[in-house]
PDB file of N, CA and C in Angstrom:
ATOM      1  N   UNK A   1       0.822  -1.205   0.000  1.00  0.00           N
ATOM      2  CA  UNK A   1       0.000   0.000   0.000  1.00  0.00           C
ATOM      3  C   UNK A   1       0.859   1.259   0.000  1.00  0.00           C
ATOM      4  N   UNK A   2       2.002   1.165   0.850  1.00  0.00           N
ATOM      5  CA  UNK A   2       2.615   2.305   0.994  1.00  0.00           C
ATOM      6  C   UNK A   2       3.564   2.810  -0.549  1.00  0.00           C
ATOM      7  N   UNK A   3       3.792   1.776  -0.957  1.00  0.00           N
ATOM      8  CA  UNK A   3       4.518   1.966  -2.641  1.00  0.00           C
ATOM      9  C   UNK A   3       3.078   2.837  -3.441  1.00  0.00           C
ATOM     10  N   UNK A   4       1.830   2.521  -3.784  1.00  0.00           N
ATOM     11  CA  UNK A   4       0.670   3.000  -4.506  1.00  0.00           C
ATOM     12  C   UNK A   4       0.993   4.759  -4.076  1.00  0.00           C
ATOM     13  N   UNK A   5       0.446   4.514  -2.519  1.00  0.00           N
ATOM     14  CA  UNK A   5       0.618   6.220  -2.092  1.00  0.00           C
ATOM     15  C   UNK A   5       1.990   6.906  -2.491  1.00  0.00           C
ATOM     16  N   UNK A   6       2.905   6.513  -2.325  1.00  0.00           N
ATOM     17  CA  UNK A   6       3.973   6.923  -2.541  1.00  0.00           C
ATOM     18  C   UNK A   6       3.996   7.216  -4.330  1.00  0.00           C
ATOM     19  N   UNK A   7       3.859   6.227  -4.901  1.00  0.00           N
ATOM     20  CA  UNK A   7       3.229   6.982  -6.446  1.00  0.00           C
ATOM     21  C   UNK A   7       2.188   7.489  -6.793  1.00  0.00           C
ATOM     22  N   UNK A   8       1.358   7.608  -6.102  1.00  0.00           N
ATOM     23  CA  UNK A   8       0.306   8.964  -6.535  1.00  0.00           C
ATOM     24  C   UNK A   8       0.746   9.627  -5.949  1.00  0.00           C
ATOM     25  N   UNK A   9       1.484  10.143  -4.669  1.00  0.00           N
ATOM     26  CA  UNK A   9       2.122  11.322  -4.320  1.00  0.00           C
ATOM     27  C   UNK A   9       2.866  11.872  -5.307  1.00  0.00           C
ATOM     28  N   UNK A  10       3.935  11.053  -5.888  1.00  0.00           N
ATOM     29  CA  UNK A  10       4.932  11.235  -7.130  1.00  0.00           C
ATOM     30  C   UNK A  10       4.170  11.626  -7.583  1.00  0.00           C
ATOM     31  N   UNK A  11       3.258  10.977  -8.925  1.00  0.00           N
ATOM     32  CA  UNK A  11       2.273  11.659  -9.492  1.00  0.00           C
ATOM     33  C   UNK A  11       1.803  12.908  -9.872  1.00  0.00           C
ATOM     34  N   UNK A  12       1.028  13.171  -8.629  1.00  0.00           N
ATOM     35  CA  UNK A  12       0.249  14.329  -8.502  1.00  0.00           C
ATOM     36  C   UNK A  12       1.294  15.184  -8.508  1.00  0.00           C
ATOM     37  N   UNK A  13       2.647  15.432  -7.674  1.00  0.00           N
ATOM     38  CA  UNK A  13       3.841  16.483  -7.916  1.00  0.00           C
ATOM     39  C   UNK A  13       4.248  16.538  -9.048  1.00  0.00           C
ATOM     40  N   UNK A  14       4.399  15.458  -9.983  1.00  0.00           N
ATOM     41  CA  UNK A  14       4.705  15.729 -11.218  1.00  0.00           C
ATOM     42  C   UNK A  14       3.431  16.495 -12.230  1.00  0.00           C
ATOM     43  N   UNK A  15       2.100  16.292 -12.070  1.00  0.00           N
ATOM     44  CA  UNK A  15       1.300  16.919 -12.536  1.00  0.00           C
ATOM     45  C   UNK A  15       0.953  18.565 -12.119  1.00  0.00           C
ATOM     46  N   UNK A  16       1.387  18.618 -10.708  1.00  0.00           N
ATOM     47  CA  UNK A  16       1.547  20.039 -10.535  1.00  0.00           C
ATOM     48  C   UNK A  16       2.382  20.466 -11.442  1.00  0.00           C
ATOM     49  N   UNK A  17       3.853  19.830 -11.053  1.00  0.00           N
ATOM     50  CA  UNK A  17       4.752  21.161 -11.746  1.00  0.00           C
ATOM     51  C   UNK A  17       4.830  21.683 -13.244  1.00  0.00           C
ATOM     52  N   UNK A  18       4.621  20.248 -13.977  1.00  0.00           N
ATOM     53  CA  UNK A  18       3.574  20.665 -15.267  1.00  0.00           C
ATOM     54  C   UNK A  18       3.234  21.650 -15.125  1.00  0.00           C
ATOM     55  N   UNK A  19       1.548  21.266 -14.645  1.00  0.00           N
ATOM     56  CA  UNK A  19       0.957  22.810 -14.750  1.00  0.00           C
ATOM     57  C   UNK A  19       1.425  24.248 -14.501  1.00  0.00           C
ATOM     58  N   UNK A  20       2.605  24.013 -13.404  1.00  0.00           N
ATOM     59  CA  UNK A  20       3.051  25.223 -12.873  1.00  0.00           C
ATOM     60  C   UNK A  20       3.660  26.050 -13.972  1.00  0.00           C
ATOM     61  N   UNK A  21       5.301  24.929 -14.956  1.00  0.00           N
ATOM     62  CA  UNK A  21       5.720  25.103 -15.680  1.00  0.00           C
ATOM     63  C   UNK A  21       4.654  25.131 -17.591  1.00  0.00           C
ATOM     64  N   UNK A  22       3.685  25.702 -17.368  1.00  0.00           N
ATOM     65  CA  UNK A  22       2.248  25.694 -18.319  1.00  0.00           C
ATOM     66  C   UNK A  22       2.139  27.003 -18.659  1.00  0.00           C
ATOM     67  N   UNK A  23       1.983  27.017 -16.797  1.00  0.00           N
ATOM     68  CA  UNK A  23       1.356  28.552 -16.712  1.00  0.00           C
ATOM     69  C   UNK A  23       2.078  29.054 -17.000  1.00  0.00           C
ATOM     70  N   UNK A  24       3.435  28.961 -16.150  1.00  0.00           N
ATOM     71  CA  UNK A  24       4.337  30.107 -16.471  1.00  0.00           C
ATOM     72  C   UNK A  24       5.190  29.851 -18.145  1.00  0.00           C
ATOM     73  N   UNK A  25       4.962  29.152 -18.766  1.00  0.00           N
ATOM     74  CA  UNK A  25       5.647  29.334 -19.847  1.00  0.00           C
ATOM     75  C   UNK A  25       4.562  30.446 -21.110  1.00  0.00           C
ATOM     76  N   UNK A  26       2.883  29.939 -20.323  1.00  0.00           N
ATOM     77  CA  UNK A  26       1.979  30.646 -21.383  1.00  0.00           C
ATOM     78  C   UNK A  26       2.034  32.318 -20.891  1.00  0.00           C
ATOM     79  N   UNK A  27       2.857  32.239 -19.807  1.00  0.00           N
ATOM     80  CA  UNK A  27       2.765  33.976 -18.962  1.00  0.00           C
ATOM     81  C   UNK A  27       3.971  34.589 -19.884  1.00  0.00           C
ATOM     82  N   UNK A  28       4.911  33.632 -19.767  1.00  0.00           N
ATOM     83  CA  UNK A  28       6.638  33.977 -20.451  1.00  0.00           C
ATOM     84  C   UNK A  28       6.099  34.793 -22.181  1.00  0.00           C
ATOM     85  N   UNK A  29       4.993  33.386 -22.648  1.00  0.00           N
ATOM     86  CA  UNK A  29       4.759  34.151 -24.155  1.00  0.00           C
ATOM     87  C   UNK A  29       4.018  35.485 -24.334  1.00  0.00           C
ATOM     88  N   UNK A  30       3.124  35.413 -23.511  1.00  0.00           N
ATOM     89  CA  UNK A  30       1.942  36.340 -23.303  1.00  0.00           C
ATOM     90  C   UNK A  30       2.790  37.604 -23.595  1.00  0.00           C
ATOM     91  N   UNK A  31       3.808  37.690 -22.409  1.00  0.00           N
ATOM     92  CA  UNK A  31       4.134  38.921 -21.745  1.00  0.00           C
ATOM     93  C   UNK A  31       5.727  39.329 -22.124  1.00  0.00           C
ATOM     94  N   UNK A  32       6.553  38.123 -22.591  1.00  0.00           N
ATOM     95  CA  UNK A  32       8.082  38.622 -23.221  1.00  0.00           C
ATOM     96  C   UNK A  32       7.832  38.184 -24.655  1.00  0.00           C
ATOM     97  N   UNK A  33       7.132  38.570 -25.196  1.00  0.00           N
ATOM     98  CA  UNK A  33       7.497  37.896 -26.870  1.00  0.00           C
ATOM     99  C   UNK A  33       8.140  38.739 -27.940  1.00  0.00           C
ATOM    100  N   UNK A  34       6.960  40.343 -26.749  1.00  0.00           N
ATOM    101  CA  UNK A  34       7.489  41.336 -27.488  1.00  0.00           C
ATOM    102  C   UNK A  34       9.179  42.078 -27.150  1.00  0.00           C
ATOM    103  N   UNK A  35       9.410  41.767 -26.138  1.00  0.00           N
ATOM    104  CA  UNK A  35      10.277  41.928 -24.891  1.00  0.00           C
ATOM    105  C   UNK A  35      11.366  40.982 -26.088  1.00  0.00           C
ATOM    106  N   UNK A  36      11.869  39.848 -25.755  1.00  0.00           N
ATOM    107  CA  UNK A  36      12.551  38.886 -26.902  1.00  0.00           C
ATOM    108  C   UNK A  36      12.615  38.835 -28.209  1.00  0.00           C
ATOM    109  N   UNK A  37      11.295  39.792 -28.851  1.00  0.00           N
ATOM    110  CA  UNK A  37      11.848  39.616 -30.104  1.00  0.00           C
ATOM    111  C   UNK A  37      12.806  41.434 -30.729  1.00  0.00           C
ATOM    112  N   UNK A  38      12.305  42.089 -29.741  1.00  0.00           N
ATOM    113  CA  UNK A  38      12.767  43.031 -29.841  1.00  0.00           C
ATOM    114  C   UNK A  38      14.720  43.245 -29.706  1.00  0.00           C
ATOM    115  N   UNK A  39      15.113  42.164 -28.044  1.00  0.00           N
ATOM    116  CA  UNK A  39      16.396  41.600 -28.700  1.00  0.00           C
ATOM    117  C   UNK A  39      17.196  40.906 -29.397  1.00  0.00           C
ATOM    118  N   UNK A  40      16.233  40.331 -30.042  1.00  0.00           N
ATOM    119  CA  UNK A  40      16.635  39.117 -31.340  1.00  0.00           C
ATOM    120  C   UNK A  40      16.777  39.575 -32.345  1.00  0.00           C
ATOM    121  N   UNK A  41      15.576  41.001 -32.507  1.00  0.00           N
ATOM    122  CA  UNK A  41      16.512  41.714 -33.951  1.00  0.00           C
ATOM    123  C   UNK A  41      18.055  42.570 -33.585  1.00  0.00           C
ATOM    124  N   UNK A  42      17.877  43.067 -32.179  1.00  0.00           N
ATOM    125  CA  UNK A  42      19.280  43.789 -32.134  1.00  0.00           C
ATOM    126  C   UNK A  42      19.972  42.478 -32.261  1.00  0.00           C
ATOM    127  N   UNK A  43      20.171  41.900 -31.684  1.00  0.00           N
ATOM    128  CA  UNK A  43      20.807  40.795 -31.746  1.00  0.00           C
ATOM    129  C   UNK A  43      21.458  40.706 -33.509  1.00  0.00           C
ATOM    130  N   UNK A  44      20.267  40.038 -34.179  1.00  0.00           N
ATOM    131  CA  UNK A  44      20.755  39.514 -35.537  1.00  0.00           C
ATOM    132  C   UNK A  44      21.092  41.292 -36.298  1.00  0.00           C
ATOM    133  N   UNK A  45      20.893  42.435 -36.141  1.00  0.00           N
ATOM    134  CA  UNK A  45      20.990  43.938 -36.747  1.00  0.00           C
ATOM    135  C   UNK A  45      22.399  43.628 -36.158  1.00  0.00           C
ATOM    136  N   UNK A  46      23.444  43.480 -35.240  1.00  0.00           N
ATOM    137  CA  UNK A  46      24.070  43.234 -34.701  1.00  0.00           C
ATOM    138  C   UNK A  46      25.343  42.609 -35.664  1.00  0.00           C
ATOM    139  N   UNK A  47      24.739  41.599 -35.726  1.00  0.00           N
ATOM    140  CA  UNK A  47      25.511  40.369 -36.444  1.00  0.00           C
ATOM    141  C   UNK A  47      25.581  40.830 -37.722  1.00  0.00           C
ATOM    142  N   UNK A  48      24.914  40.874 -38.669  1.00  0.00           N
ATOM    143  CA  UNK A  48      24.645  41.697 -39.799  1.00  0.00           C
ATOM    144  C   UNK A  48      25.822  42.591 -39.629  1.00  0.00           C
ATOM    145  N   UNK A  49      25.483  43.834 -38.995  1.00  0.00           N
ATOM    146  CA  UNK A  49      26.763  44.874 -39.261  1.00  0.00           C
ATOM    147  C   UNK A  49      28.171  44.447 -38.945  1.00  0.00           C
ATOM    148  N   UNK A  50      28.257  43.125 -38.277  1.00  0.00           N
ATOM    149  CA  UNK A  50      29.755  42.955 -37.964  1.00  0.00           C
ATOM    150  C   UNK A  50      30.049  42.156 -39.361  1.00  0.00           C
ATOM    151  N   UNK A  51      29.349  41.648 -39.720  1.00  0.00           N
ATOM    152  CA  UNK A  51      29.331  40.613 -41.289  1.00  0.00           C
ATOM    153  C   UNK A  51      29.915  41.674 -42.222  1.00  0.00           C
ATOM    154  N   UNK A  52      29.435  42.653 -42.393  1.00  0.00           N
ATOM    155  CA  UNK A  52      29.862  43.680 -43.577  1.00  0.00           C
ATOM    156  C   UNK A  52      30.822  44.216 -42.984  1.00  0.00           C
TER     157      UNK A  52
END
């Protein structure tokens, strides 16, 4: 019995942090996309001018 509980404990922690890592990845897009893409062009504007 104590092995069962012991894996639905596992379980259920692994299904939290999922969700946790869900939320916060759909918060990450929501809210840095514009944030990230804004340094991805300096970034590659960057690269570009060292190329030439």
């Amino acid at each position: 019995m104590e092995a069962i509980e012991t894996g639905l404990k596992l379980f259920a922690f692994i299904i939290v942090i999922s969700l946790f890592f869900a939320v916060v990845g759909f918060l990450v897009q929501k809210y840095l996309s514009d944030f990230f893409d804004k340094i991805i062009v300096k970034i590659f504007s960057s690269i570009k001018k060292e190329r030439l």
